[in-house]
PDB file of N, CA and C in Angstrom:
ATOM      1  N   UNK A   1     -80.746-109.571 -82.250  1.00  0.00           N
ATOM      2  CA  UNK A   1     -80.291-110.550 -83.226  1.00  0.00           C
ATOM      3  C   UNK A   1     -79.227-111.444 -82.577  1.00  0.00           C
ATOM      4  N   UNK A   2     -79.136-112.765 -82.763  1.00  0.00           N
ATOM      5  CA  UNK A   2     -78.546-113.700 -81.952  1.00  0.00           C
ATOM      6  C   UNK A   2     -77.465-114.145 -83.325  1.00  0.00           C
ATOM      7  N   UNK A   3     -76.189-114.050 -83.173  1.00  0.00           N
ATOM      8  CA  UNK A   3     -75.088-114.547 -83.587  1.00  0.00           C
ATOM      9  C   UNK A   3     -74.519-116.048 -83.809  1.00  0.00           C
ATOM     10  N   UNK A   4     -74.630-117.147 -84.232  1.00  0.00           N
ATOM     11  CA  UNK A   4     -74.462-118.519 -84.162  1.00  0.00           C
ATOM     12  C   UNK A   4     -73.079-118.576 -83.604  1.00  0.00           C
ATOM     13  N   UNK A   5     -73.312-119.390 -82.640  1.00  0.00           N
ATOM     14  CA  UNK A   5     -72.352-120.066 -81.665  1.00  0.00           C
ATOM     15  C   UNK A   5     -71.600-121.495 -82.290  1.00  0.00           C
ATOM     16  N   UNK A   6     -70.238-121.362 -82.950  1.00  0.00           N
ATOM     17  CA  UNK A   6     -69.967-122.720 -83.654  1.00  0.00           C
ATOM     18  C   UNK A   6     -70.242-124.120 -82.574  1.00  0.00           C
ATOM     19  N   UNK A   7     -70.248-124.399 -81.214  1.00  0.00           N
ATOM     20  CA  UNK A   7     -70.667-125.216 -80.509  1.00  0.00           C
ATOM     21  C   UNK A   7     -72.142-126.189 -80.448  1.00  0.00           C
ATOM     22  N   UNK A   8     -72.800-124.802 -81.234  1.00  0.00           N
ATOM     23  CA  UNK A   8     -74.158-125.418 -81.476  1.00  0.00           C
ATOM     24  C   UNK A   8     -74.332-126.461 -82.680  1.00  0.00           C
ATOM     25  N   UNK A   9     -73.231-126.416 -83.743  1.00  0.00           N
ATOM     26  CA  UNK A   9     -73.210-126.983 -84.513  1.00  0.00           C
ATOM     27  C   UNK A   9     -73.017-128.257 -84.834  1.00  0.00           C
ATOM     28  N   UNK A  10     -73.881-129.034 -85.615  1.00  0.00           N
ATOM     29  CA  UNK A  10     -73.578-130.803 -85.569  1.00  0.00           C
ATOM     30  C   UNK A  10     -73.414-131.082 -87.035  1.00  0.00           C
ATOM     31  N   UNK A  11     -72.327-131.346 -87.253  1.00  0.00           N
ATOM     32  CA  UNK A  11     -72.343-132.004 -88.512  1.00  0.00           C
ATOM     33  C   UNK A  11     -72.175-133.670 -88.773  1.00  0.00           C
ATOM     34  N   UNK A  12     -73.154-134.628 -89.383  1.00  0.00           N
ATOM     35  CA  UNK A  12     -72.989-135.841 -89.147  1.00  0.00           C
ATOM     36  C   UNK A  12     -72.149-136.246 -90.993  1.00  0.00           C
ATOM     37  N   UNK A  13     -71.181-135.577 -91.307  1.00  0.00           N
ATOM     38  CA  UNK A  13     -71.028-136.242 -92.859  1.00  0.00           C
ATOM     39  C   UNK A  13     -72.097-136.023 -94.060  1.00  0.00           C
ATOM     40  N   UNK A  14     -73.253-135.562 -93.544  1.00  0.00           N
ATOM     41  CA  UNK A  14     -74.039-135.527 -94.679  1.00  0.00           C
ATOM     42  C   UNK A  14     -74.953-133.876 -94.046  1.00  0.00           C
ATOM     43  N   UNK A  15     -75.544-133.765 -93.120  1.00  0.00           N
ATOM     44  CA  UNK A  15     -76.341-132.543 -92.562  1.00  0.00           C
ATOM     45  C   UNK A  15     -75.392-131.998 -92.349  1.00  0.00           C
ATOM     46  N   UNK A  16     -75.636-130.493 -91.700  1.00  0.00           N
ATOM     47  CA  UNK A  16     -75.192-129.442 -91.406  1.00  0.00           C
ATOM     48  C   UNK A  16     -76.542-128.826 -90.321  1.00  0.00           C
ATOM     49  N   UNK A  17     -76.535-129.363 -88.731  1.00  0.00           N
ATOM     50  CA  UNK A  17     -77.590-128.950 -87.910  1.00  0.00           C
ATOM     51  C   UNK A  17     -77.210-127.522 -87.172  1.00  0.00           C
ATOM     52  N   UNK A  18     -77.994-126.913 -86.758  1.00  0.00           N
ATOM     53  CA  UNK A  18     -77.675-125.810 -85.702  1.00  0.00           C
ATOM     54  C   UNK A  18     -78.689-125.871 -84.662  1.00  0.00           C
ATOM     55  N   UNK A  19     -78.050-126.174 -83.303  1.00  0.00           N
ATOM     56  CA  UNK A  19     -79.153-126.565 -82.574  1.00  0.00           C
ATOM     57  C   UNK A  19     -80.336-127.342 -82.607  1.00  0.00           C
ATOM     58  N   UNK A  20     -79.853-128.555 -83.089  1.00  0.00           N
ATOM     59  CA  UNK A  20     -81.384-129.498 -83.525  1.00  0.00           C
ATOM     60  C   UNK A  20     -81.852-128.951 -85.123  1.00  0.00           C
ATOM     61  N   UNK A  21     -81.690-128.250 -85.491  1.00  0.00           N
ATOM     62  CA  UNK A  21     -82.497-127.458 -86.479  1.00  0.00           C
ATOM     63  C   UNK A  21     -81.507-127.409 -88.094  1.00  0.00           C
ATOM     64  N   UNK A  22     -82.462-127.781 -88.888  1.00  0.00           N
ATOM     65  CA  UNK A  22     -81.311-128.360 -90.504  1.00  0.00           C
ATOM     66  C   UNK A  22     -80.728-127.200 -91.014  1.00  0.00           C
ATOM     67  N   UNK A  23     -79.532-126.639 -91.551  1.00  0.00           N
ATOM     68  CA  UNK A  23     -79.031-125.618 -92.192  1.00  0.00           C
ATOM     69  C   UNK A  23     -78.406-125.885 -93.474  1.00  0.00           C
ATOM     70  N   UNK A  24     -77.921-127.374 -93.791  1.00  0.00           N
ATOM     71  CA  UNK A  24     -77.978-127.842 -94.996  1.00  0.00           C
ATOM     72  C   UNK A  24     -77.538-129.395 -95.220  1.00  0.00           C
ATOM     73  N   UNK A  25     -77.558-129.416 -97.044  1.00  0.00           N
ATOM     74  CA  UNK A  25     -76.994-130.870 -96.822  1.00  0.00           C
ATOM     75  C   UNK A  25     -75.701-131.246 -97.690  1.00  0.00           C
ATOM     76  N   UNK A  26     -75.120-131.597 -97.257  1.00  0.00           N
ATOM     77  CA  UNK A  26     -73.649-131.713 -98.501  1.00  0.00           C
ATOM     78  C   UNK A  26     -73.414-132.947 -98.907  1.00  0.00           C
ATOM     79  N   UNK A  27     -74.113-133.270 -99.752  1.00  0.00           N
ATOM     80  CA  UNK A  27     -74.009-134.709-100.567  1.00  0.00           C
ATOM     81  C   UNK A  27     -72.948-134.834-101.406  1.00  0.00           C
ATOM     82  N   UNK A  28     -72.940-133.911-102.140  1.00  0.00           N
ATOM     83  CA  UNK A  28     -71.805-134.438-103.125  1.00  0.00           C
ATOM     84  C   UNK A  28     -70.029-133.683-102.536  1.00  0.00           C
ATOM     85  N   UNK A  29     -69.966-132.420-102.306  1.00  0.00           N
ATOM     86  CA  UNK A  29     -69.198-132.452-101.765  1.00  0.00           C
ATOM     87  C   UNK A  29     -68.887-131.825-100.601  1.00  0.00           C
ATOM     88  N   UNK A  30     -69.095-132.944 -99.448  1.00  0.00           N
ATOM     89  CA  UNK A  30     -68.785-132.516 -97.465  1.00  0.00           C
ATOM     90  C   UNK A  30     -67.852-131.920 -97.430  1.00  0.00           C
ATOM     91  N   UNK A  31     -66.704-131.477 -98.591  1.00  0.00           N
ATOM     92  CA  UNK A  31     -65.782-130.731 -97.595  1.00  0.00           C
ATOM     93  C   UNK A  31     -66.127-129.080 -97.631  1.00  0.00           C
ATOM     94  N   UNK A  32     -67.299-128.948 -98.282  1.00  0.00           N
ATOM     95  CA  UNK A  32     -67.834-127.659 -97.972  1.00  0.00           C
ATOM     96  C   UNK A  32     -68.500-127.467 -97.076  1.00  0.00           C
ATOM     97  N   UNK A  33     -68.726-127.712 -96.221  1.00  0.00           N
ATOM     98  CA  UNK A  33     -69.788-127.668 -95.011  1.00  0.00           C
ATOM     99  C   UNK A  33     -68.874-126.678 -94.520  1.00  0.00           C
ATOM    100  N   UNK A  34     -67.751-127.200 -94.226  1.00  0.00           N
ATOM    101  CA  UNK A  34     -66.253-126.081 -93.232  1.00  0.00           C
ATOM    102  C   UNK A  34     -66.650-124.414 -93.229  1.00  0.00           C
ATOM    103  N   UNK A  35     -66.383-124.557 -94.764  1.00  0.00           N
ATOM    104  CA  UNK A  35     -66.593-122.841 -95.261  1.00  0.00           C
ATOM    105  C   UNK A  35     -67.973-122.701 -95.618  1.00  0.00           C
ATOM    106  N   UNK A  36     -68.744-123.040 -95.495  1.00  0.00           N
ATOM    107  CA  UNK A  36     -69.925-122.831 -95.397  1.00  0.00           C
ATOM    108  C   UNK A  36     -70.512-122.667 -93.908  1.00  0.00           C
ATOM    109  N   UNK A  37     -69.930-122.974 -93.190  1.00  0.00           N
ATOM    110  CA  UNK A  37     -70.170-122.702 -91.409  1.00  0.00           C
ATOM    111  C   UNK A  37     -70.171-121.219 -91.115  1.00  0.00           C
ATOM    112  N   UNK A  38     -68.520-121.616 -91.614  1.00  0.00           N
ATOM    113  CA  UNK A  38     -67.692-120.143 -91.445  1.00  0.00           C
ATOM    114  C   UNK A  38     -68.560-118.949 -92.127  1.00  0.00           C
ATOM    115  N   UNK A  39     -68.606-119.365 -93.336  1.00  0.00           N
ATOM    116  CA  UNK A  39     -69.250-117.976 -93.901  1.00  0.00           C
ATOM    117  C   UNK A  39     -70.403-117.422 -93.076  1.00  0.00           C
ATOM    118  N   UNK A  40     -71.608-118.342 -92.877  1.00  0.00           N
ATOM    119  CA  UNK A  40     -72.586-118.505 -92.373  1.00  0.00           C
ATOM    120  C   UNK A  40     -72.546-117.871 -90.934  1.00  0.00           C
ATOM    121  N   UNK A  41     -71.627-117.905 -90.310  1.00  0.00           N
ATOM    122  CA  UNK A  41     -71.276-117.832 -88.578  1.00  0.00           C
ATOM    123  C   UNK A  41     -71.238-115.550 -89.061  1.00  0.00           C
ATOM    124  N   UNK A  42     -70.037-115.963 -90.261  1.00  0.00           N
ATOM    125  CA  UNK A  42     -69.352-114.549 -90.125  1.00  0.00           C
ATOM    126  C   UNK A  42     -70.622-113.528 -90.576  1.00  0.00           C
ATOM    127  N   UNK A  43     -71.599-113.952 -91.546  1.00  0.00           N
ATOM    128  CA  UNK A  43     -72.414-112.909 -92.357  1.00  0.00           C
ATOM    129  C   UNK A  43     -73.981-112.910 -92.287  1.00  0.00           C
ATOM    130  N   UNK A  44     -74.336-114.090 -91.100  1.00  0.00           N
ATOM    131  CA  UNK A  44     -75.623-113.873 -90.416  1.00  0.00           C
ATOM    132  C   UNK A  44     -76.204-114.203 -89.189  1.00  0.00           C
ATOM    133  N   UNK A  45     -77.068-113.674 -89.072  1.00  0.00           N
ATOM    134  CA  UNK A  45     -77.505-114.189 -87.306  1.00  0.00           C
ATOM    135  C   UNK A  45     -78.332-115.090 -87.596  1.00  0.00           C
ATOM    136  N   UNK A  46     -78.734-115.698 -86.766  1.00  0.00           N
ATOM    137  CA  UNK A  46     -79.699-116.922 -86.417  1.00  0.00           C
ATOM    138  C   UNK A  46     -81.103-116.838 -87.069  1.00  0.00           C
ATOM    139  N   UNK A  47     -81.308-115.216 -86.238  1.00  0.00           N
ATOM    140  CA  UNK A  47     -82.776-115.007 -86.626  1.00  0.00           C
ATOM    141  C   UNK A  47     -83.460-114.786 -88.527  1.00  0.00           C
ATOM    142  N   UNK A  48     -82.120-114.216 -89.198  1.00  0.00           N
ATOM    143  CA  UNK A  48     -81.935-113.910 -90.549  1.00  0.00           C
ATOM    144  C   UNK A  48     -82.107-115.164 -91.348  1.00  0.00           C
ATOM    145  N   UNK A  49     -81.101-115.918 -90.907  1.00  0.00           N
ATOM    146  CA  UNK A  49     -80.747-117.156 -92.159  1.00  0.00           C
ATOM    147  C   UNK A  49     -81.912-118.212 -92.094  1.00  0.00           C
ATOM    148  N   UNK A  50     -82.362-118.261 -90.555  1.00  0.00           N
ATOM    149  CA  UNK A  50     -84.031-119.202 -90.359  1.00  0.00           C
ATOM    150  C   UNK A  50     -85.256-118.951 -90.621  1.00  0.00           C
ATOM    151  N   UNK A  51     -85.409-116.985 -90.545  1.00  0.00           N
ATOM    152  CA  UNK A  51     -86.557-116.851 -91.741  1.00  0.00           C
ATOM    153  C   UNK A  51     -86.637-116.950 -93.165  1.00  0.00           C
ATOM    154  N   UNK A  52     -85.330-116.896 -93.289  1.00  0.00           N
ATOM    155  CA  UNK A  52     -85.164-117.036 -95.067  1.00  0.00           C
ATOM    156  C   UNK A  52     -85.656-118.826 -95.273  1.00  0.00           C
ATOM    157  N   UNK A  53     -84.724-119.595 -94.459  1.00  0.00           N
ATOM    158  CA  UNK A  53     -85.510-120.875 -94.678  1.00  0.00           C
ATOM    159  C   UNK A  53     -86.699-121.092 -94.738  1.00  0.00           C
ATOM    160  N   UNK A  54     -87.587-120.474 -93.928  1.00  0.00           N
ATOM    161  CA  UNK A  54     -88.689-120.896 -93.214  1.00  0.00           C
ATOM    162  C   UNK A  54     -89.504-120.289 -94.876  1.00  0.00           C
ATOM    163  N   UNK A  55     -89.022-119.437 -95.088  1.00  0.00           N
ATOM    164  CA  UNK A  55     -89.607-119.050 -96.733  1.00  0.00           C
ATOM    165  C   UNK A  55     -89.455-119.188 -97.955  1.00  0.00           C
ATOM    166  N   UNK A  56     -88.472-120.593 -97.689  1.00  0.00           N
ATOM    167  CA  UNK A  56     -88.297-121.607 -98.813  1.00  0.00           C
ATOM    168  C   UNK A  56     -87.253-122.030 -99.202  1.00  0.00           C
ATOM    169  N   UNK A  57     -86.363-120.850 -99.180  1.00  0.00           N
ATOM    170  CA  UNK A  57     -84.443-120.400 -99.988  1.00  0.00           C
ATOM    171  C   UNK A  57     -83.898-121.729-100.046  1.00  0.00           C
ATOM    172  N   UNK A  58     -83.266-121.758-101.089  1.00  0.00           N
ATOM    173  CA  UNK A  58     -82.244-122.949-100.541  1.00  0.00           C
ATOM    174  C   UNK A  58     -81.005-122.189 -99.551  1.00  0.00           C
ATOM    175  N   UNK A  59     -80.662-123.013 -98.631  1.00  0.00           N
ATOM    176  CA  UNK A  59     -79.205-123.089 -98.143  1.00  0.00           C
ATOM    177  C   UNK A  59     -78.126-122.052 -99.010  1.00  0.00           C
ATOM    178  N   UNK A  60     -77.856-122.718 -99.962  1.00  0.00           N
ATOM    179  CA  UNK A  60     -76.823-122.462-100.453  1.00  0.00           C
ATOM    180  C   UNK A  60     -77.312-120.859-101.582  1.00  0.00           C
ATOM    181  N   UNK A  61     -78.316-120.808-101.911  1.00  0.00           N
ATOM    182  CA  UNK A  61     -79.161-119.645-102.515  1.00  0.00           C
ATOM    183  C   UNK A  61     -78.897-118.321-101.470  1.00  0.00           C
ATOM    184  N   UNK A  62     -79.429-118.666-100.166  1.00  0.00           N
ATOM    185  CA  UNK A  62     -79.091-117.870 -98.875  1.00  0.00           C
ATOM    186  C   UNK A  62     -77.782-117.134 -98.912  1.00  0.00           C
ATOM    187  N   UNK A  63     -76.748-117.866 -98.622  1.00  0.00           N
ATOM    188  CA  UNK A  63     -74.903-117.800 -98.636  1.00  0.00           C
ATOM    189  C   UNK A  63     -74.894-116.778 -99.715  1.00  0.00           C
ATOM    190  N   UNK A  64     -74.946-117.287-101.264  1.00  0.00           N
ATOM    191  CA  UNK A  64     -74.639-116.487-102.021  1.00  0.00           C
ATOM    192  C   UNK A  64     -75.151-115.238-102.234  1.00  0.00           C
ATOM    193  N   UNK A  65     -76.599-115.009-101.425  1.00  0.00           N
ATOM    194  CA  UNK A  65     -77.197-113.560-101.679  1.00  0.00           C
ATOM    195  C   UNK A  65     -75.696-112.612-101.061  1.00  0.00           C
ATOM    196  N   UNK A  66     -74.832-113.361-100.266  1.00  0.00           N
ATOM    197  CA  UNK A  66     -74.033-112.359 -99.243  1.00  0.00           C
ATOM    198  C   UNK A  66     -72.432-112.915-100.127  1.00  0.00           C
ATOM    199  N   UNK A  67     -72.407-112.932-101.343  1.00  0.00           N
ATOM    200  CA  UNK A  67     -71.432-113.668-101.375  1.00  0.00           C
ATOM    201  C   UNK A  67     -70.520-114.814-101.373  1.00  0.00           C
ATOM    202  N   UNK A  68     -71.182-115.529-101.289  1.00  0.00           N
ATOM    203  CA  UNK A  68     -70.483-117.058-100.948  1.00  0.00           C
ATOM    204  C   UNK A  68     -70.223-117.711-101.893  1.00  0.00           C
ATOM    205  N   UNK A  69     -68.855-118.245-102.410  1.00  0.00           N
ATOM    206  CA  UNK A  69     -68.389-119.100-103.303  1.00  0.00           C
ATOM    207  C   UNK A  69     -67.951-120.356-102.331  1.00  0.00           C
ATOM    208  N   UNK A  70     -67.934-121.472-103.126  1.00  0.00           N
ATOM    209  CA  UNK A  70     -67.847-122.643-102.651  1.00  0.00           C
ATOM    210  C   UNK A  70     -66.504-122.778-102.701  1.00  0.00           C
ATOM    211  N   UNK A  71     -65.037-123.790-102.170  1.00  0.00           N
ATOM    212  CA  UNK A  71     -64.104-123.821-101.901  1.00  0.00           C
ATOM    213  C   UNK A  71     -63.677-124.395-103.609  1.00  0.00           C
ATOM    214  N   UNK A  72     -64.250-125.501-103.861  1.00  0.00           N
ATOM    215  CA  UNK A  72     -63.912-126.117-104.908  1.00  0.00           C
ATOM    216  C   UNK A  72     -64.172-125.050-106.270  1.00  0.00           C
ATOM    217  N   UNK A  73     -65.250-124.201-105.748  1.00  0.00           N
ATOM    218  CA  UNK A  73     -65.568-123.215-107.220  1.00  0.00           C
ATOM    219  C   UNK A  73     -64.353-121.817-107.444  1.00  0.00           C
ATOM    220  N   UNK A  74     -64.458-121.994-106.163  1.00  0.00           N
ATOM    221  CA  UNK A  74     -63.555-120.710-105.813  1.00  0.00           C
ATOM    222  C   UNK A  74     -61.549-120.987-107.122  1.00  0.00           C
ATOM    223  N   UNK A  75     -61.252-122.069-106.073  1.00  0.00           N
ATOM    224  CA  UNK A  75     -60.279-122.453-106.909  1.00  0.00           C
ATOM    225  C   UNK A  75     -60.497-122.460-108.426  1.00  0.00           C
ATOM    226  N   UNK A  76     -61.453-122.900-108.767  1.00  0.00           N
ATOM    227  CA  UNK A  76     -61.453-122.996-110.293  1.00  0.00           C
ATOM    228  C   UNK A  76     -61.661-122.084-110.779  1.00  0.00           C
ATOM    229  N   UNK A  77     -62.051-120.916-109.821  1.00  0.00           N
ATOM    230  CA  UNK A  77     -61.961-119.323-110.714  1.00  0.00           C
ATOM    231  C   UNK A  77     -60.737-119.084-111.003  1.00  0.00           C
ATOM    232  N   UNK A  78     -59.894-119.090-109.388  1.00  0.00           N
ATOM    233  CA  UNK A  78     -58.834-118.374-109.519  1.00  0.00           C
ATOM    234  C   UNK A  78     -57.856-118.803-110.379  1.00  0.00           C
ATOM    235  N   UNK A  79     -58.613-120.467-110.875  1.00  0.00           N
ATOM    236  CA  UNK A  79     -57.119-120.879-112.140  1.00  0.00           C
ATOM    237  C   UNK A  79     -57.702-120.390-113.241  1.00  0.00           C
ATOM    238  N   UNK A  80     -58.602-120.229-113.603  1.00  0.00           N
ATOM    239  CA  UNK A  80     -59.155-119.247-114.742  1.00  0.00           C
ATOM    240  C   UNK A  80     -58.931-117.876-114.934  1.00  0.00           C
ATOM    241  N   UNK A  81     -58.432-117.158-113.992  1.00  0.00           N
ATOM    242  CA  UNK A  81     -57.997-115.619-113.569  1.00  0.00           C
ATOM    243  C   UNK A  81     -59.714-114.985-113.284  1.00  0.00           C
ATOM    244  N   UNK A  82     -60.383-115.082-112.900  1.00  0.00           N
ATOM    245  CA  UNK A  82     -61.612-114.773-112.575  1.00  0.00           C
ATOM    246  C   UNK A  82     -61.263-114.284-111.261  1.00  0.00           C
ATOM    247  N   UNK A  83     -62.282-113.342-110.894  1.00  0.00           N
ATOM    248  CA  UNK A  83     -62.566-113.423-109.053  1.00  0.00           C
ATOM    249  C   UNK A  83     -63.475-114.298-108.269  1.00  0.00           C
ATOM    250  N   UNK A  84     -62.867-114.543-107.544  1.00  0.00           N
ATOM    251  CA  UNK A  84     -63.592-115.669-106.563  1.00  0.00           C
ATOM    252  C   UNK A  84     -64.963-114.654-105.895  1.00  0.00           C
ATOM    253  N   UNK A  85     -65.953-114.301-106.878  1.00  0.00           N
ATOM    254  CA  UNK A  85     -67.023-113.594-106.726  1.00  0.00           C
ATOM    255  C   UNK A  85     -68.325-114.699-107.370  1.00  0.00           C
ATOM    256  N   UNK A  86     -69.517-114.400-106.905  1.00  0.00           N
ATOM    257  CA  UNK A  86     -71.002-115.325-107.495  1.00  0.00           C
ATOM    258  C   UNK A  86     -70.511-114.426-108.947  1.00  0.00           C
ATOM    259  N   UNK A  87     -70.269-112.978-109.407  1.00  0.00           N
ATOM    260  CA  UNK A  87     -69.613-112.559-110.498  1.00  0.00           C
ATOM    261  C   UNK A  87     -68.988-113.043-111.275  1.00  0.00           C
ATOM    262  N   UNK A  88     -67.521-113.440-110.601  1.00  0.00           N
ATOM    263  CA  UNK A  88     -66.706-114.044-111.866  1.00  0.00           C
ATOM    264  C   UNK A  88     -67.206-115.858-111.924  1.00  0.00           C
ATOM    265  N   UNK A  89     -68.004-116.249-110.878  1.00  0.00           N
ATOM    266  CA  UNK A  89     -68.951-117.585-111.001  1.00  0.00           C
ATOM    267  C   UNK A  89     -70.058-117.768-112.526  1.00  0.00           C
ATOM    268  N   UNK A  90     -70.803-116.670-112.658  1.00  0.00           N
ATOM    269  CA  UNK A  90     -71.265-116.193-113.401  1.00  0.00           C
ATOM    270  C   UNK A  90     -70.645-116.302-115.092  1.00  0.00           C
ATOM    271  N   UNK A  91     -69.211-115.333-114.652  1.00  0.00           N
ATOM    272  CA  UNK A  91     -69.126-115.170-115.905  1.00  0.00           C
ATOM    273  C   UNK A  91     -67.970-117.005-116.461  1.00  0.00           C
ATOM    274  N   UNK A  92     -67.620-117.601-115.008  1.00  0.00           N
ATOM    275  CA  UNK A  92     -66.837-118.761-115.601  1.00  0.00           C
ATOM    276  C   UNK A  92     -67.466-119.945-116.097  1.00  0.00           C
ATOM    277  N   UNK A  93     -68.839-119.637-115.612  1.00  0.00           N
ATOM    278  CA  UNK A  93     -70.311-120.131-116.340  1.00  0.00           C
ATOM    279  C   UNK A  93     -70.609-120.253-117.711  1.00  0.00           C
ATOM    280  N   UNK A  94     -70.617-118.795-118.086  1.00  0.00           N
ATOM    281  CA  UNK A  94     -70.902-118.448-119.299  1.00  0.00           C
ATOM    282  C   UNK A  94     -70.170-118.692-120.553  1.00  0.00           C
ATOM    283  N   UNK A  95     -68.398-118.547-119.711  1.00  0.00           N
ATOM    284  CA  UNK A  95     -67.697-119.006-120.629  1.00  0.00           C
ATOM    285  C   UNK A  95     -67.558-120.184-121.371  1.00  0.00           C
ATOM    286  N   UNK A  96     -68.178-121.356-120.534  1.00  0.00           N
ATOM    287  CA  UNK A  96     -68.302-122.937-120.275  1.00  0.00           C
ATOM    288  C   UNK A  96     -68.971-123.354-121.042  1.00  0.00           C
ATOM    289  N   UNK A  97     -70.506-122.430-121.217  1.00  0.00           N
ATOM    290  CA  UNK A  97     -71.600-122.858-121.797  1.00  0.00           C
ATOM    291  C   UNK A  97     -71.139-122.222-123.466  1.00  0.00           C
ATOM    292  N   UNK A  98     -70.282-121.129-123.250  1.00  0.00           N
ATOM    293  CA  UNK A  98     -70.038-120.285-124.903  1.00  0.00           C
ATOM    294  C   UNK A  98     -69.069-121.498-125.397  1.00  0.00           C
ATOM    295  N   UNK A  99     -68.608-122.201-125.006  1.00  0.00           N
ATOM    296  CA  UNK A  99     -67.435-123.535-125.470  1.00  0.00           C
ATOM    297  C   UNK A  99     -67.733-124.701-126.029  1.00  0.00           C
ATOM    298  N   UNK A 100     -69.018-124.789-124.752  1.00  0.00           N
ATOM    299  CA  UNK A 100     -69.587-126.096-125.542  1.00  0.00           C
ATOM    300  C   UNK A 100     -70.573-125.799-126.880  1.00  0.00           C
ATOM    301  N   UNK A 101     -71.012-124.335-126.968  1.00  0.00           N
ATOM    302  CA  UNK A 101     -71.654-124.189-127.998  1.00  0.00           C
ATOM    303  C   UNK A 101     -70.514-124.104-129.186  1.00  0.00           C
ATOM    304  N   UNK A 102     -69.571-123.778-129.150  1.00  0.00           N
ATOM    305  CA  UNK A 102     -68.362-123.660-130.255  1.00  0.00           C
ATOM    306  C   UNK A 102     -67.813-124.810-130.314  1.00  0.00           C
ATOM    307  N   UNK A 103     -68.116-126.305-129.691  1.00  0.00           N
ATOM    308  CA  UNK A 103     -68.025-127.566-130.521  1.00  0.00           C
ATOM    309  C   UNK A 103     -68.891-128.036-131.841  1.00  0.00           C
TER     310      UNK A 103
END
């Protein structure tokens, strides 16, 4: 199993390449690509995260099977007292959707 090398990495503002090869796209907000590297570098190898592509996943579907909260989501847990978990993502979800139904 081959480990991603951050050197291999190209980010042009909008992709997220690894070696020539697409790993995602950050349209709305690029300043996640950072921690999305990182996570990505720390919790899979090469060979893992490119068959999952190759079998459809989204990007960001991938990350979270292992955990991954986004920087901007993350914060908005922790001002909610939630855990910065796809869990307390979940439940700061639910709460959102139980609010707008109680208008």
């Amino acid at each position: 199993m081959t480990a991603f090398e951050k050197h291999k990495f190209k980010f042009d503002g909008m992709y997220l390449e690894y070696d020539g090869r697409f790993i995602a796209r950050f349209k709305y907000v690029r300043s996640n690509a950072s921690g999305f590297k990182n996570f990505l570098i720390k919790n899979f190898t090469v060979e893992e995260y490119f068959e999952r592509r190759d079998r459809e996943e989204a990007p960001l579907d991938i990350l979270k099977s292992k955990g991954y909260v986004s920087a901007h989501i993350r914060k908005w847990l922790i001002e909610a007292g939630l855990p910065p978990t796809p869990e307390g993502q979940a439940e700061f979800s639910r709460r959102q959707q139980q609010a707008r139904h109680a208008r």
